[in-house]
N, C-alpha and C. Protein backbone atom coordinates (compact mmCIF):
# COMPACT_ATOMS: atom_id res chain seq x y z
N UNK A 1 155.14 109.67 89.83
CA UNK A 1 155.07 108.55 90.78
C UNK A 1 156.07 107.50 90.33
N UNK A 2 156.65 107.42 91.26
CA UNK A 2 157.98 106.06 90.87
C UNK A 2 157.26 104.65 90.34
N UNK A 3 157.64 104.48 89.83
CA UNK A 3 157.24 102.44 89.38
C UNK A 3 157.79 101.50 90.44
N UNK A 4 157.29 100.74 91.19
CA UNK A 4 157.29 99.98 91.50
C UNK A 4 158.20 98.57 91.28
N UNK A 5 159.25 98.26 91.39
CA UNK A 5 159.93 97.17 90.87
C UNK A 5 159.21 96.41 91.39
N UNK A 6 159.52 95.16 91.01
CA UNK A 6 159.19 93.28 91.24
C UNK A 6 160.02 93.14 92.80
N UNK A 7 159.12 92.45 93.80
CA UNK A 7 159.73 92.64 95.02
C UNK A 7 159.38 90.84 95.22
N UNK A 8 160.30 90.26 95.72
CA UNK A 8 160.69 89.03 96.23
C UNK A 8 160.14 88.88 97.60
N UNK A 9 159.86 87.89 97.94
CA UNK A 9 160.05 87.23 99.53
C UNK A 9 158.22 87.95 100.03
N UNK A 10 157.49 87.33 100.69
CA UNK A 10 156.30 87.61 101.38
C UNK A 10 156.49 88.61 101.93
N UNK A 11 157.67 89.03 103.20
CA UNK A 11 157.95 89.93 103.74
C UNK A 11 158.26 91.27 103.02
N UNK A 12 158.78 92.00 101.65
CA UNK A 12 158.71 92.47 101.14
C UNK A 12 157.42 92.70 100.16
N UNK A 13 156.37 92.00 100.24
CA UNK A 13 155.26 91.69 99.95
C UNK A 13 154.20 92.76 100.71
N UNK A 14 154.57 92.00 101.83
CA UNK A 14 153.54 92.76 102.55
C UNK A 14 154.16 94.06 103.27
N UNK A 15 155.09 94.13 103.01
CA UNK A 15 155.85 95.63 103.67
C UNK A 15 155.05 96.88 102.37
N UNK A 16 155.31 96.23 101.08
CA UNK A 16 154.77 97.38 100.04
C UNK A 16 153.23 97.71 100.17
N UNK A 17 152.06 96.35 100.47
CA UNK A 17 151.23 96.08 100.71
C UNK A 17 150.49 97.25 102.09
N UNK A 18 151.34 97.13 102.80
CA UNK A 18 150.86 97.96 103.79
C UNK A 18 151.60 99.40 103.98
N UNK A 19 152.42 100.25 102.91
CA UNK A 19 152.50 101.29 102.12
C UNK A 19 151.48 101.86 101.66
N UNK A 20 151.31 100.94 100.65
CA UNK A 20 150.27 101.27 99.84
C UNK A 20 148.34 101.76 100.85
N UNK A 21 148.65 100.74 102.19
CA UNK A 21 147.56 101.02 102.83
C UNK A 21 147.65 102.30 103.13
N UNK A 22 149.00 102.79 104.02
CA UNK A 22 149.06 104.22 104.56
C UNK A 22 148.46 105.43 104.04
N UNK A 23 148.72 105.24 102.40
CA UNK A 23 148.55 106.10 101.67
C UNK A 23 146.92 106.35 101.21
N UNK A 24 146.34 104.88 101.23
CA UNK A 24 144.92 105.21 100.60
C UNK A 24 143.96 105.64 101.81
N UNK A 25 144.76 104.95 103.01
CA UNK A 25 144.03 105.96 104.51
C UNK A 25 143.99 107.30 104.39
N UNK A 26 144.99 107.43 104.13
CA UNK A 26 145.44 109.35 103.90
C UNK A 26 144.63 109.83 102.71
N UNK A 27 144.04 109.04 101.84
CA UNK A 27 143.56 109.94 100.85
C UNK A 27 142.21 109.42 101.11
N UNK A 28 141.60 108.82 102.19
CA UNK A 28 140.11 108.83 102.25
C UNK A 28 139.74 107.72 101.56
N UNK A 29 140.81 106.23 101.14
CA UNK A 29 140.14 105.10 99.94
C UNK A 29 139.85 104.12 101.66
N UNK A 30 138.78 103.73 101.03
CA UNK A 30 138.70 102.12 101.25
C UNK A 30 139.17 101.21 100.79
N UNK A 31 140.46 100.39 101.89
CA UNK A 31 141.25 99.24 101.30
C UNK A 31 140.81 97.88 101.96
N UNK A 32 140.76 96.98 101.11
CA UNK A 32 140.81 95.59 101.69
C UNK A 32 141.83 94.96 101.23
N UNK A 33 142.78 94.43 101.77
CA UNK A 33 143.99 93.72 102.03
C UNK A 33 143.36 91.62 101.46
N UNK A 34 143.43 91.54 100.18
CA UNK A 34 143.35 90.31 100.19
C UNK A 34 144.74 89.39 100.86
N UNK A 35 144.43 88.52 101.05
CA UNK A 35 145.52 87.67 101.33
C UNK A 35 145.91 86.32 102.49
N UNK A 36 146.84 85.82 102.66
CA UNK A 36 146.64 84.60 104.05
C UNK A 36 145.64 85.16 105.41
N UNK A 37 145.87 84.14 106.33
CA UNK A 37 145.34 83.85 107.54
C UNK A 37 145.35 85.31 108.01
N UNK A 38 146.46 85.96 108.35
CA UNK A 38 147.01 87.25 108.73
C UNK A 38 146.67 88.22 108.16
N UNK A 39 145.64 88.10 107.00
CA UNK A 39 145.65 89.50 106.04
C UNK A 39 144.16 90.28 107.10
N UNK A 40 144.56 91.70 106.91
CA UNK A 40 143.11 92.74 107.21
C UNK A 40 142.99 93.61 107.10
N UNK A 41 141.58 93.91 106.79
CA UNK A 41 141.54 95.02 106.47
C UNK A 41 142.42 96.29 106.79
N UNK A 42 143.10 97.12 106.25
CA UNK A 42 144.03 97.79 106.61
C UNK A 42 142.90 99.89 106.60
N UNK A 43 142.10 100.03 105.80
CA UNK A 43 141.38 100.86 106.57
C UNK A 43 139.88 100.54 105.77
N UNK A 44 139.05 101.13 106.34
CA UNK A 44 137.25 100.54 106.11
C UNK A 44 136.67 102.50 106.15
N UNK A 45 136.52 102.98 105.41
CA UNK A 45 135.68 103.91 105.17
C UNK A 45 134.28 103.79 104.82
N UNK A 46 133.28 104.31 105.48
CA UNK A 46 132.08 103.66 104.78
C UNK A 46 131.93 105.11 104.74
N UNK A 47 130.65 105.16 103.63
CA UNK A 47 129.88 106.38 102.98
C UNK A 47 129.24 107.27 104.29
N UNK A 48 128.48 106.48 105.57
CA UNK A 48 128.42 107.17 106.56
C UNK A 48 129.22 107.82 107.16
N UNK A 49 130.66 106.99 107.29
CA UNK A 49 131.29 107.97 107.93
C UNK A 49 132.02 109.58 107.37
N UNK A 50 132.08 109.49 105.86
CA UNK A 50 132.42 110.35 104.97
C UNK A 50 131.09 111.46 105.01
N UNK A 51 130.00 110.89 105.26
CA UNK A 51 128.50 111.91 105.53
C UNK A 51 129.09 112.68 106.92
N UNK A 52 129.50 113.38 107.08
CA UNK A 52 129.29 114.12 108.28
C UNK A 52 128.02 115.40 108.28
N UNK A 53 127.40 115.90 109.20
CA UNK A 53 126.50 117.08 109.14
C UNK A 53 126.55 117.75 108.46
N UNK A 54 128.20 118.18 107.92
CA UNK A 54 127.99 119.83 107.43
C UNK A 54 128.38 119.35 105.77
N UNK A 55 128.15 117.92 105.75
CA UNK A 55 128.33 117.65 104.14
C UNK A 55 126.75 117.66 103.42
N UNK A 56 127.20 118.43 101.74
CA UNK A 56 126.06 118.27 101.50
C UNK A 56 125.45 117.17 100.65
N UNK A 57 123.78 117.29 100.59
CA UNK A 57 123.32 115.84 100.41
C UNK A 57 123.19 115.72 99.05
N UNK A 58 124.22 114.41 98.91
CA UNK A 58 124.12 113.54 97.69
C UNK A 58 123.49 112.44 98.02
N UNK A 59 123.82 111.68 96.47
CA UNK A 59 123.04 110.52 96.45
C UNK A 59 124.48 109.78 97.18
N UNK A 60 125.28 109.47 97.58
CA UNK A 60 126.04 109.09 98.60
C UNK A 60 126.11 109.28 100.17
N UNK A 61 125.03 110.68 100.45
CA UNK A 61 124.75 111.14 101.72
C UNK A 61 123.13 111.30 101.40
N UNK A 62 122.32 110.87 101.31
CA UNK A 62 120.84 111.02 101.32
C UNK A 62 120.29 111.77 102.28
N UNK A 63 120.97 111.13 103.42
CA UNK A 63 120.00 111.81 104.88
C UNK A 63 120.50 113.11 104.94
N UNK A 64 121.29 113.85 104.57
CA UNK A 64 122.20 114.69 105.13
C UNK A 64 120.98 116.00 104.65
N UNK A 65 121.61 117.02 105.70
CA UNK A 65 120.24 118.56 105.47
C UNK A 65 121.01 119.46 104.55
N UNK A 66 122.10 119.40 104.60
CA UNK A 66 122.33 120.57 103.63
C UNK A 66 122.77 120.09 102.60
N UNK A 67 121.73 121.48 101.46
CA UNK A 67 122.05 121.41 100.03
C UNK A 67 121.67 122.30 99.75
N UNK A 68 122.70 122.83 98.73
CA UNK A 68 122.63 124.73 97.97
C UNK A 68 122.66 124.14 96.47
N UNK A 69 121.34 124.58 96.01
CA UNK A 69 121.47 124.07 94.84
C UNK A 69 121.94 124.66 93.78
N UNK A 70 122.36 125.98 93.84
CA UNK A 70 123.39 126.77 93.47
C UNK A 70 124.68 126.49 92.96
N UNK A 71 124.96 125.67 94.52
CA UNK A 71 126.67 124.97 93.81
C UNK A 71 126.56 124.23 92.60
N UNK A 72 125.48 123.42 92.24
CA UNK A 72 125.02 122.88 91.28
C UNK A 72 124.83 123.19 89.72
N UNK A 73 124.51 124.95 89.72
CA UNK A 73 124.39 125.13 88.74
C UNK A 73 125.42 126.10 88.34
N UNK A 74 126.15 126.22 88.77
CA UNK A 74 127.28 127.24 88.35
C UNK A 74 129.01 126.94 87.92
N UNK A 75 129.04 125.56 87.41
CA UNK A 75 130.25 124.69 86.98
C UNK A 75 129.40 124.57 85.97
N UNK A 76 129.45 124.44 84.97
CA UNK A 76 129.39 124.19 83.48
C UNK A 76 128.07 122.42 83.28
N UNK A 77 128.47 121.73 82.62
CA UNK A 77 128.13 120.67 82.73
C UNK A 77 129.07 119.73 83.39
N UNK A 78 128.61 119.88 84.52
CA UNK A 78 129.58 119.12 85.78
C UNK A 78 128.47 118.00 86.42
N UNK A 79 127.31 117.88 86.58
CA UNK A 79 126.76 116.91 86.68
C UNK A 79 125.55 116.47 86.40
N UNK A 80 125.25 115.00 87.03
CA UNK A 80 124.19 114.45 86.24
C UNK A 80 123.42 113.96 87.16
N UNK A 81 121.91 113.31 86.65
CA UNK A 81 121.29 112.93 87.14
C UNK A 81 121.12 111.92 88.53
N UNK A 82 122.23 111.32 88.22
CA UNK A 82 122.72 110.13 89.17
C UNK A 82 123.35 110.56 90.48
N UNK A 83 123.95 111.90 90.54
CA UNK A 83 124.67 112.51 91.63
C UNK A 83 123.46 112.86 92.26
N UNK A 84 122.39 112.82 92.21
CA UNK A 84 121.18 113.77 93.73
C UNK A 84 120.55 112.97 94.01
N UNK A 85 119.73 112.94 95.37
CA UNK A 85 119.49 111.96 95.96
C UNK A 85 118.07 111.43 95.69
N UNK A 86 117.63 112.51 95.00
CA UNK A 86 116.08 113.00 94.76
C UNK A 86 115.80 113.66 93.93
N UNK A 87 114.33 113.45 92.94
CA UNK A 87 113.97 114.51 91.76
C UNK A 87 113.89 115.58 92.19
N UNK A 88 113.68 116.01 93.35
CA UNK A 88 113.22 117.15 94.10
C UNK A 88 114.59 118.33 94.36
N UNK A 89 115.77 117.55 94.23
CA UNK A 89 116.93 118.00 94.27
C UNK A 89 117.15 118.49 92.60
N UNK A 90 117.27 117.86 92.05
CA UNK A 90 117.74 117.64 90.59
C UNK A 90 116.98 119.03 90.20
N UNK A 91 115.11 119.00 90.91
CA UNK A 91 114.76 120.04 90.52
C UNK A 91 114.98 121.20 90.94
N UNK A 92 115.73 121.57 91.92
CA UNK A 92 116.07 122.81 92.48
C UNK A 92 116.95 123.34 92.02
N UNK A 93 118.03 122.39 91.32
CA UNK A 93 119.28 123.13 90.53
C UNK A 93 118.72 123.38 89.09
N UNK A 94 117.74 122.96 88.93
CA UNK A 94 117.26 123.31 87.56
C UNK A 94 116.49 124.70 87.56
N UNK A 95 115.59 125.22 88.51
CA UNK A 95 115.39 126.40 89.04
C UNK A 95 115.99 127.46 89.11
N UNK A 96 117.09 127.33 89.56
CA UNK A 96 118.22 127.99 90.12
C UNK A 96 119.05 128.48 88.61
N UNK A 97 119.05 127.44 88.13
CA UNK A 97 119.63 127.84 86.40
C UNK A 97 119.17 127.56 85.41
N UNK A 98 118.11 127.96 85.09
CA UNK A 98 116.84 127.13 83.99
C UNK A 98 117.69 127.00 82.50
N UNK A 99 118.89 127.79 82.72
CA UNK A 99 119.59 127.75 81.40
C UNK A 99 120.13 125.78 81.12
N UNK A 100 120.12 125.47 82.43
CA UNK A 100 120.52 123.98 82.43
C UNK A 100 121.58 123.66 81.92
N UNK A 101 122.94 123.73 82.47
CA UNK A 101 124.15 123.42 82.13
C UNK A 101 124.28 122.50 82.14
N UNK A 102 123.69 121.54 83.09
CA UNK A 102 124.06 119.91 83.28
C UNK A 102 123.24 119.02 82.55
N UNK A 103 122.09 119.82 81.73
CA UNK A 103 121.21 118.81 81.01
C UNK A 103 120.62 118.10 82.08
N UNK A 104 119.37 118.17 82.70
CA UNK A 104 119.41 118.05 83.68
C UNK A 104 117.95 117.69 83.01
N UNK A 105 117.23 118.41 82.56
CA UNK A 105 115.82 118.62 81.80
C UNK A 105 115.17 117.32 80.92
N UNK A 106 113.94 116.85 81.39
CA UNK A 106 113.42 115.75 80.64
C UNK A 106 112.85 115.78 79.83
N UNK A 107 112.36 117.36 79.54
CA UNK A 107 111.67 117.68 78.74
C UNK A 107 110.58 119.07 79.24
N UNK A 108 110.96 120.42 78.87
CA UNK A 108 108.96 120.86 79.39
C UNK A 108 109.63 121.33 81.19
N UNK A 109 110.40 121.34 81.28
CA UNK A 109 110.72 122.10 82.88
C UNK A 109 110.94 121.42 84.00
N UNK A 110 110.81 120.01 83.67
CA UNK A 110 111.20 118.94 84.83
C UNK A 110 112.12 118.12 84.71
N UNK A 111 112.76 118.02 85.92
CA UNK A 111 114.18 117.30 85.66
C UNK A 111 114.05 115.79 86.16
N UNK A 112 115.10 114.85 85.65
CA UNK A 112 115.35 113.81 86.12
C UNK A 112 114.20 113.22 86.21
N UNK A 113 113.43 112.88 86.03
CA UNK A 113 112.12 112.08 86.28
C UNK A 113 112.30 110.72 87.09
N UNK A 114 113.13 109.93 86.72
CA UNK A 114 113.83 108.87 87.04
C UNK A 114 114.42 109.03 88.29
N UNK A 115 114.20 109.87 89.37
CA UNK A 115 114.63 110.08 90.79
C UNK A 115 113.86 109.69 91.82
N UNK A 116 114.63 109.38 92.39
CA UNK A 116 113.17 108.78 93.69
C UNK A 116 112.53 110.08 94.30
N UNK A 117 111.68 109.49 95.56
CA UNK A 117 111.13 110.89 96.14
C UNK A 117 111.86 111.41 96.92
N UNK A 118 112.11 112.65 97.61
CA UNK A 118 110.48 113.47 97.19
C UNK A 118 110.82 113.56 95.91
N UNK A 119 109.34 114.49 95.43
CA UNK A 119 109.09 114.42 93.72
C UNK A 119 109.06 116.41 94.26
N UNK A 120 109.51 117.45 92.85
CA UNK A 120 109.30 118.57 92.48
C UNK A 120 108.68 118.84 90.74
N UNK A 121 107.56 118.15 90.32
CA UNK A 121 107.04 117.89 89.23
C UNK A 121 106.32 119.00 88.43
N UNK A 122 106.70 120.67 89.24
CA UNK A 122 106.07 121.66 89.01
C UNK A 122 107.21 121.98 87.72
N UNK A 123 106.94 122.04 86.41
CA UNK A 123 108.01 123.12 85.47
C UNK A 123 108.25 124.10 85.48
N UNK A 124 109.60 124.25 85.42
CA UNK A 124 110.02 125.32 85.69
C UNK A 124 109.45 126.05 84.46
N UNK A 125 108.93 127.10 84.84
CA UNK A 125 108.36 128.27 83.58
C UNK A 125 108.86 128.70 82.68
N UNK A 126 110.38 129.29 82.32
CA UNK A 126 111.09 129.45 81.48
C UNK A 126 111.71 128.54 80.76
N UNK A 127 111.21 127.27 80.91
CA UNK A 127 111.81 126.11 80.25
C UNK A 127 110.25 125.81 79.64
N UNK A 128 109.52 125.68 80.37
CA UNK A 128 108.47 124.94 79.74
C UNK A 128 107.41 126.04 78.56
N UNK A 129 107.96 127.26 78.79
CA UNK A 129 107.22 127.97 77.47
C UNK A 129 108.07 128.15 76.54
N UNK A 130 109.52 127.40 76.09
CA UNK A 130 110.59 127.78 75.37
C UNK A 130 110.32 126.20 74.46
N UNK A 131 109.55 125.29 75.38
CA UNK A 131 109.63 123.78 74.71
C UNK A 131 108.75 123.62 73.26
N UNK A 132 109.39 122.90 72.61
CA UNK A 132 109.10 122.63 71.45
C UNK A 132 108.76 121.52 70.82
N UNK A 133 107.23 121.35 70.18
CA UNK A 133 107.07 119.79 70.37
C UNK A 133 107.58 119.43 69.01
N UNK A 134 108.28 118.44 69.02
CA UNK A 134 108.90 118.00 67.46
C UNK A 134 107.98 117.10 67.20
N UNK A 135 107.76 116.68 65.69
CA UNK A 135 107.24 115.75 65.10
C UNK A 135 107.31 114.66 65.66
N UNK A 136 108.11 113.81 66.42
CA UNK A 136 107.91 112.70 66.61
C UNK A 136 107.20 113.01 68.41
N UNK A 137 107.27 113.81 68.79
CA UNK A 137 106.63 113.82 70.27
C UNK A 137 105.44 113.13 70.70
N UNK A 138 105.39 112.42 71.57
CA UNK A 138 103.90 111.64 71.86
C UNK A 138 103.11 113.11 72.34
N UNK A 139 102.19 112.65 72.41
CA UNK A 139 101.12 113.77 72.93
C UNK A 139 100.68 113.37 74.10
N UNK A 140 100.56 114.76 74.60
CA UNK A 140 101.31 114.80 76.04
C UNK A 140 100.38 116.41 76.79
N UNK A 141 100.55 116.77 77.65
CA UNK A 141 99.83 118.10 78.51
C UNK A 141 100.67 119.62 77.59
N UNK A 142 102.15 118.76 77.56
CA UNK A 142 102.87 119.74 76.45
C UNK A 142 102.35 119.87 74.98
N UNK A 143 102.18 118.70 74.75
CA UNK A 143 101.89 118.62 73.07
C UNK A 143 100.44 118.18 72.75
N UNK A 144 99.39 118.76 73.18
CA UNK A 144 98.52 118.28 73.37
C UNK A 144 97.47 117.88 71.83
N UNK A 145 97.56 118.12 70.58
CA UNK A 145 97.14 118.56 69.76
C UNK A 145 96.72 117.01 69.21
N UNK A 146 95.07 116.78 69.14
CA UNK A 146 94.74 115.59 68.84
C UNK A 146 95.03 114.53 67.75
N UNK A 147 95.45 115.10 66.89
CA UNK A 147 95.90 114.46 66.01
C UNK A 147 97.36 113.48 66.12
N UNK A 148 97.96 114.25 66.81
CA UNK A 148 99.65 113.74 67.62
C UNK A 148 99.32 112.12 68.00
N UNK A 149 100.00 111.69 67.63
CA UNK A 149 100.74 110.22 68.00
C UNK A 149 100.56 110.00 69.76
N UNK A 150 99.91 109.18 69.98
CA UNK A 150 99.98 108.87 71.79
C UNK A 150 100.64 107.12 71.85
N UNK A 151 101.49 107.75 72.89
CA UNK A 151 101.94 106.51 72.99
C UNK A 151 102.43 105.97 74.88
N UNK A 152 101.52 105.07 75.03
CA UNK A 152 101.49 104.79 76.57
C UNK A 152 102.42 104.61 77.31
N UNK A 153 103.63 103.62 76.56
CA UNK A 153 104.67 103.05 76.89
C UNK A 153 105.34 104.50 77.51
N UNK A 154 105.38 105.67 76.72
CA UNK A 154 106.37 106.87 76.92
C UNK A 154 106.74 107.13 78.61
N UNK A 155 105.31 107.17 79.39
CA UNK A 155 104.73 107.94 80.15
C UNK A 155 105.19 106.09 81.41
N UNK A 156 105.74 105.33 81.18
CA UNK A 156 106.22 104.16 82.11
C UNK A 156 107.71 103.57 81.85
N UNK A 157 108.40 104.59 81.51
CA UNK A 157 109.75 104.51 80.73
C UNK A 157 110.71 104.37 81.97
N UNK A 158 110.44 104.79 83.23
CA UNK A 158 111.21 105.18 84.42
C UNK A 158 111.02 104.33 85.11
N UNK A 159 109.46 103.89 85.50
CA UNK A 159 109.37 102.66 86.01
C UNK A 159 108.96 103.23 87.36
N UNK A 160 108.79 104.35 87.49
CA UNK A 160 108.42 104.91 88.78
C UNK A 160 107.56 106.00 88.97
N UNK A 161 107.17 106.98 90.26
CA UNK A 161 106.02 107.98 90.64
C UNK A 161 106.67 109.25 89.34
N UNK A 162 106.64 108.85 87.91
CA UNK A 162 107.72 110.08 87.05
C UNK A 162 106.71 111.41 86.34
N UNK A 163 105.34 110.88 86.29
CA UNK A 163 104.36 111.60 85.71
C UNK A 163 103.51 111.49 86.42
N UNK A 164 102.85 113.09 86.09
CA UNK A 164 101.28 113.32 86.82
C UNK A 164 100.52 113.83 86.35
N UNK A 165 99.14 113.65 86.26
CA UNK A 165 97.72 113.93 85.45
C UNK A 165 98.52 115.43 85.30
N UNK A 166 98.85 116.42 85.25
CA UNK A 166 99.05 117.77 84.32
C UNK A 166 99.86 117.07 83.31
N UNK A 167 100.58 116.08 83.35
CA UNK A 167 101.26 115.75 82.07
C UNK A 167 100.71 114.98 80.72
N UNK A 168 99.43 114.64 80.99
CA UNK A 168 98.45 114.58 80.01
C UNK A 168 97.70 115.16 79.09
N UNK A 169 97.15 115.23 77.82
CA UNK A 169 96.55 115.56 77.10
C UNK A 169 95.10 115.68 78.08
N UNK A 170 94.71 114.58 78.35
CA UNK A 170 93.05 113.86 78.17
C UNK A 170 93.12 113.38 79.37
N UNK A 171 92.13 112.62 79.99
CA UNK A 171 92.10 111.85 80.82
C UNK A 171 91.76 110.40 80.15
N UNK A 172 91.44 110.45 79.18
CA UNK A 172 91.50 109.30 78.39
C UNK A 172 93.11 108.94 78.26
N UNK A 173 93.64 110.06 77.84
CA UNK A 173 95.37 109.60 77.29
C UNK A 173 95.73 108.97 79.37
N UNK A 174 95.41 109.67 80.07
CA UNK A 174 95.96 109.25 81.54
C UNK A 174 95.47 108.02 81.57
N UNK A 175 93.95 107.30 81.11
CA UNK A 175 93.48 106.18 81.52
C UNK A 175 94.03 105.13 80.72
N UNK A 176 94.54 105.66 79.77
CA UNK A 176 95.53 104.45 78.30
C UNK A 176 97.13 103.84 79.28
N UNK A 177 97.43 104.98 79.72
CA UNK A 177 98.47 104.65 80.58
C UNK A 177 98.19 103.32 82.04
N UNK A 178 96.94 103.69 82.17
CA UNK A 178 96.40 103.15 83.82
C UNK A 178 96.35 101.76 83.23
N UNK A 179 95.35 101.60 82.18
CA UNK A 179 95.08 100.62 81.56
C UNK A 179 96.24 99.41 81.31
N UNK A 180 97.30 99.89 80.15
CA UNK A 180 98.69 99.60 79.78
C UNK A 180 99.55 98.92 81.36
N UNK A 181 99.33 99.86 82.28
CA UNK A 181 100.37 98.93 83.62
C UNK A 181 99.38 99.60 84.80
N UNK A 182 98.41 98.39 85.04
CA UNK A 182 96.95 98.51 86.22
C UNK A 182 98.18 98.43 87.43
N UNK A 183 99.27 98.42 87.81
CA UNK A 183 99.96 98.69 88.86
C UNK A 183 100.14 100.06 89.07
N UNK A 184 100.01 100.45 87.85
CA UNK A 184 99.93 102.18 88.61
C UNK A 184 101.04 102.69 89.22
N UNK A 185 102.62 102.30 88.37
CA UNK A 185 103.40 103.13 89.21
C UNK A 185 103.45 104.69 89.13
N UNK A 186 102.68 105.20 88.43
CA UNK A 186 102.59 106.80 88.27
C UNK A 186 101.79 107.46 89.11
N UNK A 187 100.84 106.43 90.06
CA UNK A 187 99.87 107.04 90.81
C UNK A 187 99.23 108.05 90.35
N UNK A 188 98.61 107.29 89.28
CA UNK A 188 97.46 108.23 88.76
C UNK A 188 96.04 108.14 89.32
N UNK A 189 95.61 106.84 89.73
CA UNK A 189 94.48 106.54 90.86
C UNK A 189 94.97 106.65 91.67
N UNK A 190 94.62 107.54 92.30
CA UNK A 190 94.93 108.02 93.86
C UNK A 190 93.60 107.43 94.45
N UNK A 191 92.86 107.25 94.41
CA UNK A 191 91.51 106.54 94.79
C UNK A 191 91.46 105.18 94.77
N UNK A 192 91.71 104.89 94.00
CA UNK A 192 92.16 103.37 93.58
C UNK A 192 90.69 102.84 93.43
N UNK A 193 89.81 103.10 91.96
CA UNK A 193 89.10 102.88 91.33
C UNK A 193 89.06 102.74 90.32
N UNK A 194 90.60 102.38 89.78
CA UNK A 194 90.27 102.11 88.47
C UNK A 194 90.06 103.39 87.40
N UNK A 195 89.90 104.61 87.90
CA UNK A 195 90.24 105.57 87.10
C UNK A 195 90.49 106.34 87.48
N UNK A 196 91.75 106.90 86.06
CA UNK A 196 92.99 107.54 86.36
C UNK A 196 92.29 109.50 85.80
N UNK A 197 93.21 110.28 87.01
CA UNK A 197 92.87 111.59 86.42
C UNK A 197 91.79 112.20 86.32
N UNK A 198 90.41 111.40 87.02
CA UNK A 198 88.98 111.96 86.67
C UNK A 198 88.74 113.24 86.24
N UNK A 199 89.54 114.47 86.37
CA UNK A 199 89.40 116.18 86.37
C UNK A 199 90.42 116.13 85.17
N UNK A 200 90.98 115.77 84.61
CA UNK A 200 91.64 115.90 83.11
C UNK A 200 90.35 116.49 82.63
N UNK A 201 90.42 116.91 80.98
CA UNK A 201 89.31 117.40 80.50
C UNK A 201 89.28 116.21 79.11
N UNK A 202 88.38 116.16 78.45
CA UNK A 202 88.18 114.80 77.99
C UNK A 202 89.29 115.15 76.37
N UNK A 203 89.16 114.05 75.73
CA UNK A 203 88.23 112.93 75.73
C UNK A 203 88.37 112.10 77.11
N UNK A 204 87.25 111.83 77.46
CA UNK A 204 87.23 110.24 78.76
C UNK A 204 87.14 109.33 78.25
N UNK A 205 87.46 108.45 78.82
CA UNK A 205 87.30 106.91 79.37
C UNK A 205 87.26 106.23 80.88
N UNK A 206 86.02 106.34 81.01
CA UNK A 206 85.76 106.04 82.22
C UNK A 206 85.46 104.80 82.99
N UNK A 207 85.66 103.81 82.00
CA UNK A 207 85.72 102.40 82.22
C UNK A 207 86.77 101.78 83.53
N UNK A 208 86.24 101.72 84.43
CA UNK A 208 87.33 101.10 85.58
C UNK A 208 88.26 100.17 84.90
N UNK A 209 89.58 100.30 85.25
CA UNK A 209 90.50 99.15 85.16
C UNK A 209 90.25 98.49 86.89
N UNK A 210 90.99 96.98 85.87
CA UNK A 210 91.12 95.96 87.32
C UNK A 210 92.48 96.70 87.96
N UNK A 211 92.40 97.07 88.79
CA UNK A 211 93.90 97.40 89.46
C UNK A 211 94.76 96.19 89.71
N UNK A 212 96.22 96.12 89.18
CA UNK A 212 97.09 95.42 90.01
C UNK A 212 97.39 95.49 91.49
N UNK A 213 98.41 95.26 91.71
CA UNK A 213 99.30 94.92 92.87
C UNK A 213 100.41 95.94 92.97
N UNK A 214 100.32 97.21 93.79
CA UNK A 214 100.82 98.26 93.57
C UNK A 214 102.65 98.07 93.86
């Protein structure tokens, strides 16, 4: 690509200025033209219009219907969590290649946790009987072994719907969580009584929490 010399006079200004537009039209950029009274936008791409039907759905095209989650798993570590629109996505390419090229895995057969909905929170099987609980692991539906370290905070790390009563030890360990943030973004009271997981198998704690403000 040639360099650009130092160009004099407004009119040579905006002659390069609107070059430069031609070109980022042609390659699909969105340009905005700062400048005087006279300046404008020279082209406006928005993410909708780049969504057409037969594109598939990213987290840049959400609404869009098609997605092969295939294409996903068959480039190496080519992407991440942040590219799908949904855990439910994230989890289909993890399915599709449980070998997980993209690191995709949160742990135990589920991907991305940190995705909005829909949710696919089922583990994948060949991941989740290969998992290994290390010493420092909270205890968990994976690591269930009473003696293990529990720790509430783990299980509200995302900040969102990321865990569900199978991912518990106890229903006690589910109600430590309920307890810890009575907002309940894990929707573990689905009843909304104050207790979380009732069909876990114990230890219980069956003490209602005050519910927050969901």
């Amino acid at each position: 690509m040639a360099v650009l010399s130092r160009l004099s006079g407004s009119r040579a200004i905006r002659r390069g200025v609107l070059v430069l537009a031609v070109v980022a039209v042609a390659l699909g950029v969105t340009v905005f033209v700062r400048g005087g009274s006279d300046a404008a936008p020279r082209a406006q791409k928005s993410n909708r219009e780049l969504c057409t039907p037969g594109t598939p759905r990213t987290v840049l095209c959400p609404d869009n219907k098609t997605f092969d989650a295939k294409e996903y798993a068959t480039h190496g570590d080519a992407f991440e969590c942040i590219n799908f629109a949904s855990q439910a996505d994230a989890q289909a390419v993890l399915r599709a290649n449980p070998s997980d090229p993209n690191h995709l895995d949160d742990g135990g057969g589920v991907a991305c946790r940190g995705l909005p909905e829909p949710r696919d929170a089922e583990p994948v099987p060949q991941i989740a009987q290969q998992f290994k609980c290390g010493p420092g692991e909270t205890r968990s539906g994976l690591c269930p072994q009473p003696d293990r370290a529990f720790e509430a905070r783990y299980f509200l790390r995302y900040g969102n719907d990321a865990y569900d009563c199978p991912d518990f030890a106890s229903q006690a360990d589910a109600q430590a969580v309920l307890r810890f943030a009575p907002t309940d973004p894990n929707h573990l009271d689905g009843e909304r009584k104050g207790i979380a997981c009732p069909d876990l198998p114990g230890p219980k704690d069956v003490k209602p929490v005050r519910r927050g403000t969901p």
